[in-house]
C-alpha atoms as a PDB file:
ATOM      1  CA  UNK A   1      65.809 126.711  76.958  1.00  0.00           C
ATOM      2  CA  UNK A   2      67.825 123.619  77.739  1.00  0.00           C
ATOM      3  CA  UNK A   3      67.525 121.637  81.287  1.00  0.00           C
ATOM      4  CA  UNK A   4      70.875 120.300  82.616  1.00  0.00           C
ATOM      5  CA  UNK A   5      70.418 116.729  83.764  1.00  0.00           C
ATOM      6  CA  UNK A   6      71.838 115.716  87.163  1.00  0.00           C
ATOM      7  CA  UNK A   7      74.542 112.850  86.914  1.00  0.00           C
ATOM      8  CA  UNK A   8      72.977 109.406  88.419  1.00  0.00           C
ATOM      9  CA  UNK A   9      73.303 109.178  91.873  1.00  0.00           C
ATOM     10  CA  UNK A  10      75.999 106.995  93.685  1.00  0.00           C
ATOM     11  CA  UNK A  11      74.594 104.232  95.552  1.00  0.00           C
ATOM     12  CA  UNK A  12      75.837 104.260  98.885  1.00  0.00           C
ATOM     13  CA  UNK A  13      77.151 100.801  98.363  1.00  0.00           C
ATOM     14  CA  UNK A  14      79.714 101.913  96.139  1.00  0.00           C
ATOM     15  CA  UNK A  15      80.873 105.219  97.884  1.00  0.00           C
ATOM     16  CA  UNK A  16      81.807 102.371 100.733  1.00  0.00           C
ATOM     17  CA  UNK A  17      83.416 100.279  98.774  1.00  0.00           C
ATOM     18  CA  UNK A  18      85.287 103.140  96.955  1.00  0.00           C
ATOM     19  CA  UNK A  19      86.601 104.690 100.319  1.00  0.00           C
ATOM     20  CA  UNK A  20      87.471 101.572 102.097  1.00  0.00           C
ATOM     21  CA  UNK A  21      89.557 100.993  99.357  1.00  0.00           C
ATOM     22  CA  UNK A  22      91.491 104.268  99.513  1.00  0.00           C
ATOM     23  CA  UNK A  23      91.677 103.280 103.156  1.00  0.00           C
ATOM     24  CA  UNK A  24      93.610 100.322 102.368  1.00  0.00           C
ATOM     25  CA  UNK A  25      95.987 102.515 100.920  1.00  0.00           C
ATOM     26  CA  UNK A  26      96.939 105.243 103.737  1.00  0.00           C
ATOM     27  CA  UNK A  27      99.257 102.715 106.093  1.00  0.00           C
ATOM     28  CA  UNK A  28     101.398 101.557 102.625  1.00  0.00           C
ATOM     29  CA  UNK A  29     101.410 105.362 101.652  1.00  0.00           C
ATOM     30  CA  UNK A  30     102.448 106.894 105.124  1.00  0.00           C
ATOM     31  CA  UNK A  31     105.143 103.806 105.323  1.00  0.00           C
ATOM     32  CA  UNK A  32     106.767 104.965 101.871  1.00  0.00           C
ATOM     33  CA  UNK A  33     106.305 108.998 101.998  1.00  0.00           C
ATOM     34  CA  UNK A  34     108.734 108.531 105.507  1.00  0.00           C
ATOM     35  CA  UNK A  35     110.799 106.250 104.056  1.00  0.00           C
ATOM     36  CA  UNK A  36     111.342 108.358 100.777  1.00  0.00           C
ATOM     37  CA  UNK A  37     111.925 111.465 103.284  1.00  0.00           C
ATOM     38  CA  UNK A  38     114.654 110.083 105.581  1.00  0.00           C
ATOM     39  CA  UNK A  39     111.935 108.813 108.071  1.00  0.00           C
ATOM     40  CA  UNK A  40     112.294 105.428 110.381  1.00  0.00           C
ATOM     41  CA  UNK A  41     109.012 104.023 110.537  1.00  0.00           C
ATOM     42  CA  UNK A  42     109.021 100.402 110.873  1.00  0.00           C
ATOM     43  CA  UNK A  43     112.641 100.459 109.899  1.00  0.00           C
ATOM     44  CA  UNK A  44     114.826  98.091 112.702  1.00  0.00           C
ATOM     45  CA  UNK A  45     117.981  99.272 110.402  1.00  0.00           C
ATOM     46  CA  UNK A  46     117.446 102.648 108.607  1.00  0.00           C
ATOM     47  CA  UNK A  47     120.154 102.199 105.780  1.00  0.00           C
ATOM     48  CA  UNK A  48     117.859  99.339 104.787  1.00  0.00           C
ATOM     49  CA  UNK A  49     116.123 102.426 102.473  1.00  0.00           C
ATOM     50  CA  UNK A  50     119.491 105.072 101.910  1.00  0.00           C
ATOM     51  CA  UNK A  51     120.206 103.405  98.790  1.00  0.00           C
ATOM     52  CA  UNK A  52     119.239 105.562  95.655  1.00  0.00           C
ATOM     53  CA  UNK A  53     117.852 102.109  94.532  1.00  0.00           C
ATOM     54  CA  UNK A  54     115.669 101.632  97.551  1.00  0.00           C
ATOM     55  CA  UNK A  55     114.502 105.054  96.821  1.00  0.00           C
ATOM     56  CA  UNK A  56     113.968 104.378  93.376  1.00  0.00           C
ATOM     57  CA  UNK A  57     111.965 101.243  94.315  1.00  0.00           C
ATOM     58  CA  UNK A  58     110.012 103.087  97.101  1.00  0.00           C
ATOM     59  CA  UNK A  59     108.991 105.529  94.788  1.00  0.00           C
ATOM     60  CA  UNK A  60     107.661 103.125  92.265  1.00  0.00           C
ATOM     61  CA  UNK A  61     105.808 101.385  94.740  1.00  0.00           C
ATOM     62  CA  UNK A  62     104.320 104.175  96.220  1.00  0.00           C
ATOM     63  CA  UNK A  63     103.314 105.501  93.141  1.00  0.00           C
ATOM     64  CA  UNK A  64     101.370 102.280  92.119  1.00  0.00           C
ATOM     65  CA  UNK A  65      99.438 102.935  95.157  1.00  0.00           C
ATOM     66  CA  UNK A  66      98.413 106.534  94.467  1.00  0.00           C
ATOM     67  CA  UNK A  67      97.016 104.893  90.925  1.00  0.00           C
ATOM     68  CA  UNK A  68      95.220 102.691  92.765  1.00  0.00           C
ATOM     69  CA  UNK A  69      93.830 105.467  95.121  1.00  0.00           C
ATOM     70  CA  UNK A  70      93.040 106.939  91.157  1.00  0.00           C
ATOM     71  CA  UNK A  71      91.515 104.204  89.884  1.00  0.00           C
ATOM     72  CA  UNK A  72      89.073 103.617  93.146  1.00  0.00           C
ATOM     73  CA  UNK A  73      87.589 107.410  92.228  1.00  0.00           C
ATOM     74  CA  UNK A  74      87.367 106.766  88.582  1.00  0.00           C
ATOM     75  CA  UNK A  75      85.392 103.095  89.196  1.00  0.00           C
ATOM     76  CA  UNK A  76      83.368 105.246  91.098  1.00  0.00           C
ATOM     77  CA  UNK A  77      82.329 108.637  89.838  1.00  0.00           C
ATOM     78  CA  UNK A  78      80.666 109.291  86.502  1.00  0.00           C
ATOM     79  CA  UNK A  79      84.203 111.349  84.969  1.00  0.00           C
ATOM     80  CA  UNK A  80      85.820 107.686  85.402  1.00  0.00           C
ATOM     81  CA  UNK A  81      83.191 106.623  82.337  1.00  0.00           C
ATOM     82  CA  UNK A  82      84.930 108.987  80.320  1.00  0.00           C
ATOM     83  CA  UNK A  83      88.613 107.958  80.641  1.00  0.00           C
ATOM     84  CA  UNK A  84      89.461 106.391  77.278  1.00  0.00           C
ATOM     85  CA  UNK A  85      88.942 102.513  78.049  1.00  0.00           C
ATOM     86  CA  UNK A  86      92.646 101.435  77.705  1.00  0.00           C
ATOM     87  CA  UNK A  87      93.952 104.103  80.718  1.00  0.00           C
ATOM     88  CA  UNK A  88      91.996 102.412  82.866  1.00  0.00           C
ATOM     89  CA  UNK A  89      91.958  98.581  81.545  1.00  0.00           C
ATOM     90  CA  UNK A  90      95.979  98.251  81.954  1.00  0.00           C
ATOM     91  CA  UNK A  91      96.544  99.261  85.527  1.00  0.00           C
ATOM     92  CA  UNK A  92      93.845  97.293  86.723  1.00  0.00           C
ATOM     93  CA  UNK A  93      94.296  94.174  85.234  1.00  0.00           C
ATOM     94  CA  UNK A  94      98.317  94.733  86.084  1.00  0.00           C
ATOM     95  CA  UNK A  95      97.231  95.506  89.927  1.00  0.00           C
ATOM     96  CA  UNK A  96      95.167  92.572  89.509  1.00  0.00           C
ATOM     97  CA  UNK A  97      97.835  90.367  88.260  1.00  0.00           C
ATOM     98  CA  UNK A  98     100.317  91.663  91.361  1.00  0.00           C
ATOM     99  CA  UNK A  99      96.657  91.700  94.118  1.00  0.00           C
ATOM    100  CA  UNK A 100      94.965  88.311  93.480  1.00  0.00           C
ATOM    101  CA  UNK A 101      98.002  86.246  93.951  1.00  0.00           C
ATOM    102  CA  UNK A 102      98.526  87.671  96.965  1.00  0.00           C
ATOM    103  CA  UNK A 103      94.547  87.565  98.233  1.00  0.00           C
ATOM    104  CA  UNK A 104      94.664  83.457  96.986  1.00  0.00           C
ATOM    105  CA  UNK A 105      98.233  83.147  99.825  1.00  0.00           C
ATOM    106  CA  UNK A 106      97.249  85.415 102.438  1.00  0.00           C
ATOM    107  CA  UNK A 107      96.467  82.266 104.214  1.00  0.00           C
ATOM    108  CA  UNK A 108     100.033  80.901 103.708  1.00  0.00           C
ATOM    109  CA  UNK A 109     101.365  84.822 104.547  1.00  0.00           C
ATOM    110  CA  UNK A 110      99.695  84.927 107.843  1.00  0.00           C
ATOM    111  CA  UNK A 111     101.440  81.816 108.788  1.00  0.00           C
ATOM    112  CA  UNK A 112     104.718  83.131 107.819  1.00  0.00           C
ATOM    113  CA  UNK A 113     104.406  86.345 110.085  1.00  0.00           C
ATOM    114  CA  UNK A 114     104.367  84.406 112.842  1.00  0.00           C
ATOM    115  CA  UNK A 115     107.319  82.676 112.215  1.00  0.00           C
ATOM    116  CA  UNK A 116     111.044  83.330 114.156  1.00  0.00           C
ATOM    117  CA  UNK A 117     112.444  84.164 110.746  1.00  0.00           C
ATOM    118  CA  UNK A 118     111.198  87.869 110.325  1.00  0.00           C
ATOM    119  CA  UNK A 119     113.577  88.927 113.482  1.00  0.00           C
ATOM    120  CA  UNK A 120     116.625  88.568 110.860  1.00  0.00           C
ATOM    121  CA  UNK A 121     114.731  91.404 108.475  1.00  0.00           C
ATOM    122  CA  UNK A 122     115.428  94.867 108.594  1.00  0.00           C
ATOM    123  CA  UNK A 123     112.096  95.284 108.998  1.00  0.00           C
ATOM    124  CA  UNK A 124     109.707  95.637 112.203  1.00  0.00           C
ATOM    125  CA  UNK A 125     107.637  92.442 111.950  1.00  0.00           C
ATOM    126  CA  UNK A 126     104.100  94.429 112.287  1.00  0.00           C
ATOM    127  CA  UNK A 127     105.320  96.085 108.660  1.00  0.00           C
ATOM    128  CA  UNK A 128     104.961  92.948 106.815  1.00  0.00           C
ATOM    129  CA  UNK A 129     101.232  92.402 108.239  1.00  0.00           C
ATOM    130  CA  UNK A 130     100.539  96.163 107.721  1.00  0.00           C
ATOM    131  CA  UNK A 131     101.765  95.522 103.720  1.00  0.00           C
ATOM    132  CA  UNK A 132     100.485  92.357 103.102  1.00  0.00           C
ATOM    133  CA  UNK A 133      97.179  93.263 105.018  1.00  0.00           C
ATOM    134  CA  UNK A 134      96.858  96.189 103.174  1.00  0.00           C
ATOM    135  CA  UNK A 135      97.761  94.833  99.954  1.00  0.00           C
ATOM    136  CA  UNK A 136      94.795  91.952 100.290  1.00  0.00           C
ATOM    137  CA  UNK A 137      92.287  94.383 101.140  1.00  0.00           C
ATOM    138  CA  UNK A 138      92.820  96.099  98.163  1.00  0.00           C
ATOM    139  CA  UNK A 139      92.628  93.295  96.408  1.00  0.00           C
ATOM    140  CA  UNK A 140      89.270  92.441  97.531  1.00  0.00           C
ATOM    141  CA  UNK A 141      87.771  95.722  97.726  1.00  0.00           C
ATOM    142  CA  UNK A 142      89.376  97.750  94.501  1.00  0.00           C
ATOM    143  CA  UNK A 143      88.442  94.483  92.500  1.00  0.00           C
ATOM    144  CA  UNK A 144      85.037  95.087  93.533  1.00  0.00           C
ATOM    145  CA  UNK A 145      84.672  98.327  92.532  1.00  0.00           C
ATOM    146  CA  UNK A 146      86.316  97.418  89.110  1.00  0.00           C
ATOM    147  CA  UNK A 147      83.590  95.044  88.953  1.00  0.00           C
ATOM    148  CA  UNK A 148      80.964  97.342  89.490  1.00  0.00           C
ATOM    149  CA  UNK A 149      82.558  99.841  86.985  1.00  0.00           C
ATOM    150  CA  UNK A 150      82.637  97.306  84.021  1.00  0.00           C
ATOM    151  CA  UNK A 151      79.017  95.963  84.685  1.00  0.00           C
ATOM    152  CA  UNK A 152      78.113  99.299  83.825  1.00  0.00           C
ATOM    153  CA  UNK A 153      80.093 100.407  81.064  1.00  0.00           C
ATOM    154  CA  UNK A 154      80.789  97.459  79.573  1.00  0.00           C
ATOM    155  CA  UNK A 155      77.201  95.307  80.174  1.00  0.00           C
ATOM    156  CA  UNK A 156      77.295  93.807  76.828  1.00  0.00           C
ATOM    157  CA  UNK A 157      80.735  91.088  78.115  1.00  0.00           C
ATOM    158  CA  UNK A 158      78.422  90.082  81.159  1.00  0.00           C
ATOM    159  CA  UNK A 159      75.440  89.272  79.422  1.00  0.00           C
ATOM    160  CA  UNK A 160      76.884  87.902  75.919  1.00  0.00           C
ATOM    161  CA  UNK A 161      77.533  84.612  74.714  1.00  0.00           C
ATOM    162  CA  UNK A 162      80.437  84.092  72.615  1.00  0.00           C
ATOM    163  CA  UNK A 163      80.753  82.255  69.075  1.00  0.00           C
ATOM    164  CA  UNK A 164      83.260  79.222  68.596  1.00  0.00           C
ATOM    165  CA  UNK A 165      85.791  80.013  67.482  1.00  0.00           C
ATOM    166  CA  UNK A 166      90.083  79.455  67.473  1.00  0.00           C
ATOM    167  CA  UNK A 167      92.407  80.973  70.112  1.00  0.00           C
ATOM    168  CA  UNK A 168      94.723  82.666  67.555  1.00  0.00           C
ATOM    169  CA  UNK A 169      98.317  82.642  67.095  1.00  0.00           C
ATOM    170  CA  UNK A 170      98.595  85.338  69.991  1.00  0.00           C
ATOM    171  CA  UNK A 171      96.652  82.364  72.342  1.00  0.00           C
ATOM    172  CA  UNK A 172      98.419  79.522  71.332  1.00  0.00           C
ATOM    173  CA  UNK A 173     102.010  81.309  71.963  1.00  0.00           C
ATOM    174  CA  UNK A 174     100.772  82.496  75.337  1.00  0.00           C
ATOM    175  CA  UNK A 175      99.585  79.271  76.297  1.00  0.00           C
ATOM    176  CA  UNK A 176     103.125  77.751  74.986  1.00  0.00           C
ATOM    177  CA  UNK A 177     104.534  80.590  77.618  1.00  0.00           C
ATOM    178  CA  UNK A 178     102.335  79.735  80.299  1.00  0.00           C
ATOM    179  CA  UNK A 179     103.003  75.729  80.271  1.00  0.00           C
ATOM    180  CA  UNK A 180     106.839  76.809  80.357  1.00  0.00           C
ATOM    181  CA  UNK A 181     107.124  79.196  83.083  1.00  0.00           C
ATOM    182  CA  UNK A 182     104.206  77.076  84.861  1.00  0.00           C
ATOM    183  CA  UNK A 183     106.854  73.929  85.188  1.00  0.00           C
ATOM    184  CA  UNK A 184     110.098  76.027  85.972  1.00  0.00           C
ATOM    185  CA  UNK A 185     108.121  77.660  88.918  1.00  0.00           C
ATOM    186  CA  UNK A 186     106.840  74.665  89.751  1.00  0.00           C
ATOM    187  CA  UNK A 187     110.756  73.195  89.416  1.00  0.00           C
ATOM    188  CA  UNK A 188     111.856  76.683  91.678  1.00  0.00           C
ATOM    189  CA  UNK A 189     109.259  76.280  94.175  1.00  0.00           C
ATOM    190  CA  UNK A 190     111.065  72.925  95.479  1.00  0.00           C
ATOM    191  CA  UNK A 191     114.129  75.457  96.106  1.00  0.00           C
ATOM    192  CA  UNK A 192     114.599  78.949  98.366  1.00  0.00           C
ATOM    193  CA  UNK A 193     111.098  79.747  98.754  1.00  0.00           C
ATOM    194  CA  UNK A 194     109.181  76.335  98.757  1.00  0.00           C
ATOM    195  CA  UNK A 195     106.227  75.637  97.081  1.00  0.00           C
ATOM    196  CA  UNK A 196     104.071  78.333  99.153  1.00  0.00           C
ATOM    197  CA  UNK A 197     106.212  81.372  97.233  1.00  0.00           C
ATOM    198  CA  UNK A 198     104.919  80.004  94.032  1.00  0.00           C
ATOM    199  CA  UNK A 199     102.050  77.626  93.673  1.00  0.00           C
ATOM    200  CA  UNK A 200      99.018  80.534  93.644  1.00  0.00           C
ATOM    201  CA  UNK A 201     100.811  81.657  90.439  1.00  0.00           C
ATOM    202  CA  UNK A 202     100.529  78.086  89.214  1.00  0.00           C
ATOM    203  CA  UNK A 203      96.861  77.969  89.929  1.00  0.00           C
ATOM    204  CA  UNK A 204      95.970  81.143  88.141  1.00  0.00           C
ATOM    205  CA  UNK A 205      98.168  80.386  85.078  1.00  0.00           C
ATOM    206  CA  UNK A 206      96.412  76.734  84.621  1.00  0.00           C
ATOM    207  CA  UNK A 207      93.273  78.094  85.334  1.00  0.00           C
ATOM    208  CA  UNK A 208      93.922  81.005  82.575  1.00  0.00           C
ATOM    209  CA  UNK A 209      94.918  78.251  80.238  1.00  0.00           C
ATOM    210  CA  UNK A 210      92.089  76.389  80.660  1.00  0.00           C
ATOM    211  CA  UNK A 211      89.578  79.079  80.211  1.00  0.00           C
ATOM    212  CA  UNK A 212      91.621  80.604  77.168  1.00  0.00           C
ATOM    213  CA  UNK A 213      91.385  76.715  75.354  1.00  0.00           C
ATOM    214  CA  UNK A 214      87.930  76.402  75.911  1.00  0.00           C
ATOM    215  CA  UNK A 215      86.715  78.070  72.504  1.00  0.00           C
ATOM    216  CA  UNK A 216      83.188  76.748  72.456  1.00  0.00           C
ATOM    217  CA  UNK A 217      80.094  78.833  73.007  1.00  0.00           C
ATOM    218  CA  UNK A 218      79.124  79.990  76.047  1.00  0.00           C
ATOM    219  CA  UNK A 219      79.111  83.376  78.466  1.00  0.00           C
ATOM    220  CA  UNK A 220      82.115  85.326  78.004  1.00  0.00           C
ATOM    221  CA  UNK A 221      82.261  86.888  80.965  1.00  0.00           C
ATOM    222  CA  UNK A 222      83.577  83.768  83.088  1.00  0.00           C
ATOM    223  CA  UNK A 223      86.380  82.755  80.335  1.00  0.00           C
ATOM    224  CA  UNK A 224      87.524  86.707  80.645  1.00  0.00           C
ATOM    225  CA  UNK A 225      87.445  86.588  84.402  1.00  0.00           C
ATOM    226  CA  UNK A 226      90.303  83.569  84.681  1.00  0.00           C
ATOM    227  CA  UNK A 227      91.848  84.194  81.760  1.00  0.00           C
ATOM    228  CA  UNK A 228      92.491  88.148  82.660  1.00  0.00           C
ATOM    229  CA  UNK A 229      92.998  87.282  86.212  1.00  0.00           C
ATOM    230  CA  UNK A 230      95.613  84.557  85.422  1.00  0.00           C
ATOM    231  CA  UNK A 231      97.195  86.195  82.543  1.00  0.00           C
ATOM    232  CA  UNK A 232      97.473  89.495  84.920  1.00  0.00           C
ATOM    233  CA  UNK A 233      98.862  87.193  87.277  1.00  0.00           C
ATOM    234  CA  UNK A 234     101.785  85.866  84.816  1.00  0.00           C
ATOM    235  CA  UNK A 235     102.404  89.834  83.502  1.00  0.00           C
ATOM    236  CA  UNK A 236     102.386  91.475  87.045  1.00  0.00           C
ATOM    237  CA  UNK A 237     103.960  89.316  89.161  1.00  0.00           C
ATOM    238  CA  UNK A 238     106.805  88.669  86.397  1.00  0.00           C
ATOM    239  CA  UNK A 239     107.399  92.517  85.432  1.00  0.00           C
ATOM    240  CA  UNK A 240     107.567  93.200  89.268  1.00  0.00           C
ATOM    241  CA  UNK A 241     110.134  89.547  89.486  1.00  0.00           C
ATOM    242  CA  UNK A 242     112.137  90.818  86.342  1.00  0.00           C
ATOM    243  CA  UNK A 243     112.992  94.499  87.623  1.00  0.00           C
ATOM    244  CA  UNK A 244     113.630  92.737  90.804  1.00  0.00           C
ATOM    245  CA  UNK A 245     115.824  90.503  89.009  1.00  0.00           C
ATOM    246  CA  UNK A 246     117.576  93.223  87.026  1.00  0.00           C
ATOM    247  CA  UNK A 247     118.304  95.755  89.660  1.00  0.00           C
ATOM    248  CA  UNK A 248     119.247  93.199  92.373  1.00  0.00           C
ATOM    249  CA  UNK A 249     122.332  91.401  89.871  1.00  0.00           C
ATOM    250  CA  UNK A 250     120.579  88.138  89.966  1.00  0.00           C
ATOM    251  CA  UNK A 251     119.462  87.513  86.700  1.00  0.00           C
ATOM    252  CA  UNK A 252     119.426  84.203  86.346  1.00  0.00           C
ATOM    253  CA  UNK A 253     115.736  83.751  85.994  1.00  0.00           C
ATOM    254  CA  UNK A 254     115.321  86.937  84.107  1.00  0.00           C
ATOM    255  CA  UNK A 255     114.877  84.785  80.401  1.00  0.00           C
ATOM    256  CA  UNK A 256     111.934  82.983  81.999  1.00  0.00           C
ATOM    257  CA  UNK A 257     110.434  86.254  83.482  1.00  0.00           C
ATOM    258  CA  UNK A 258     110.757  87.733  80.447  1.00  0.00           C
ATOM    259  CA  UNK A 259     108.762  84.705  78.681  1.00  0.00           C
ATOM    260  CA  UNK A 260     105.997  85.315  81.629  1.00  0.00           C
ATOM    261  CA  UNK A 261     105.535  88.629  80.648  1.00  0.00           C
ATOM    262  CA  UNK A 262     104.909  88.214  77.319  1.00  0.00           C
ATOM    263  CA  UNK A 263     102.770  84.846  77.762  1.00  0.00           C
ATOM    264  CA  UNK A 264     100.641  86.745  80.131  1.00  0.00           C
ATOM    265  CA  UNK A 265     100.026  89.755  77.377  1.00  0.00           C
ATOM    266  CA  UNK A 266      99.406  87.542  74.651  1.00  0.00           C
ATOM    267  CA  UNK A 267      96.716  85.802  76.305  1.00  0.00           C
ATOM    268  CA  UNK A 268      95.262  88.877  76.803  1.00  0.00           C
ATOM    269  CA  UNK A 269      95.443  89.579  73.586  1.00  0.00           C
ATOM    270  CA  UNK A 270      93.573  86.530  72.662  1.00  0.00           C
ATOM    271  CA  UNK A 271      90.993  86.606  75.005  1.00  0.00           C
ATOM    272  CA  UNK A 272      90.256  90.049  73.768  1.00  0.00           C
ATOM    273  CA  UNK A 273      89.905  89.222  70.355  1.00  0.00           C
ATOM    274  CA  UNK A 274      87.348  87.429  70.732  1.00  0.00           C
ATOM    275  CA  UNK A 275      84.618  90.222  72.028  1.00  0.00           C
ATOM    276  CA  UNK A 276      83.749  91.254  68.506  1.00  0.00           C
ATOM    277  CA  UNK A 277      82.347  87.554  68.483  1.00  0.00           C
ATOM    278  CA  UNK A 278      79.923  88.157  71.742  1.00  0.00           C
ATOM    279  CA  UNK A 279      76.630  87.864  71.101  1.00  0.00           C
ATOM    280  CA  UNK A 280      73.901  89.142  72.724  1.00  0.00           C
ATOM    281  CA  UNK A 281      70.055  87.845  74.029  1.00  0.00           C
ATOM    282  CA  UNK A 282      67.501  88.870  71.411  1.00  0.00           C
END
């Protein structure tokens, strides 16, 4: 006669931390289902949204939210263990890449919501704190619960050391890529946008450099932090820049976009390389 074991038990702790997250979600998600059904919420002009591309944009946007609504239950419950490793790796280091920008400027975006210049938008001002707001606090809160989700299933990267060892072809291109979208942001941010649009992308892309050079020995787990949140950073916020640039007919920085995205996933690459060289205690 077999015994059927009970799954673990789900600290309290996370079950917070799981629904506050998909709570973070609901305002973005009601905003997009009206907007995507003819609705007028927060809309000052509603043929802001009647374009098929709008809708085509909404959709996509509101999708990425239901995954992250996904992703909070799966970080959460034991079935999420189960989900072959890459399903869940690349949506969450993508929503990082597009969240932790934003969470490192929400400083910079609460000062421009109070500015004069929002009246000129389509948009009710109170939308752009309700997005932004929403889009921090799943940044802070669905990061956490990734963080809790990889302790467990992957313990080995948080208590290992890793070898020396060389950066790889894959880490010295992305690094190349990093350096050269790094200065023509940094050249773009002294245009339309000023420095504030761009510098946290600056930040996270030196910072993934640095930790992706450093080949020495040492715990893993802080080099993957930077270098995944920084390379995320490059591949997010460039994939979400290049279909922006793409579908809007302003292409002009679409080459360098295109060079983010790749830097960023090459970095990746060789940052992840390197785990069969963790080591750990004995």
């Amino acid at each position: 006669m077999t015994v059927a074991m009970a799954p673990p038990k789900i600290s309290s702790a996370r079950l917070i931390v799981c629904y506050a997250a998909i709570l973070g979600t609901l305002p973005y998600l009601t905003l997009k289902a009206s907007w995507v059904t003819g609705g007028s919420i927060g809309l000052r002009d509603p043929s802001f949204v009647d374009s098929e591309l709008m809708l085509l944009a909404n959709l996509a946007t509101g999708g990425m939210d239901v995954v992250a609504v996904v992703l909070a239950l799966a970080f959460t419950y034991s079935w999420g263990r189960r989900i072959p490793a890459p399903l869940v790796l690349f949506p969450i280091w993508i929503g990082t890449g597009l969240l932790a920008p934003i969470v490192l400027d929400l400083p910079v975006i609460v000062a421009d919501l109070s500015t004069a210049q929002l009246a000129e938008m389509p948009l009710e001002n109170w939308v752009w704190a309700v997005v932004y707001g929403g889009f921090a606090w799943q940044g802070i809160l669905l990061l956490t619960a990734f963080v809790l989700y990889a302790r467990d299933r992957w313990w080995f990267v948080v208590t290992g050391t890793v070898k020396p060892g060389t950066i790889g072809a894959a880490g010295v291109l992305g690094v190349a890529a990093a350096l050269v979208c790094a200065a023509f942001h940094t050249i773009w941010a002294f245009g339309p946008g000023g420095i504030a649009a761009r510098g946290q992308d600056i930040v996270l892309t030196v910072l993934a450099v640095l930790a992706l050079a450093n080949v020495s020995r040492g715990r893993f787990w802080p080099r993957l932090v930077l270098v995944w949140t920084g390379a995320g950073a490059m591949a997010g916020t460039g994939a979400w820049g290049l279909f922006a640039a793409l579908t809007m007919g302003s292409a002009d920085h679409a080459a360098v976009l295109a060079v983010q995205v790749a830097g960023g996933v090459l970095m990746m690459v060789s940052v992840l390389r390197r785990l069969p060289a963790v080591e750990q205690a004995t």
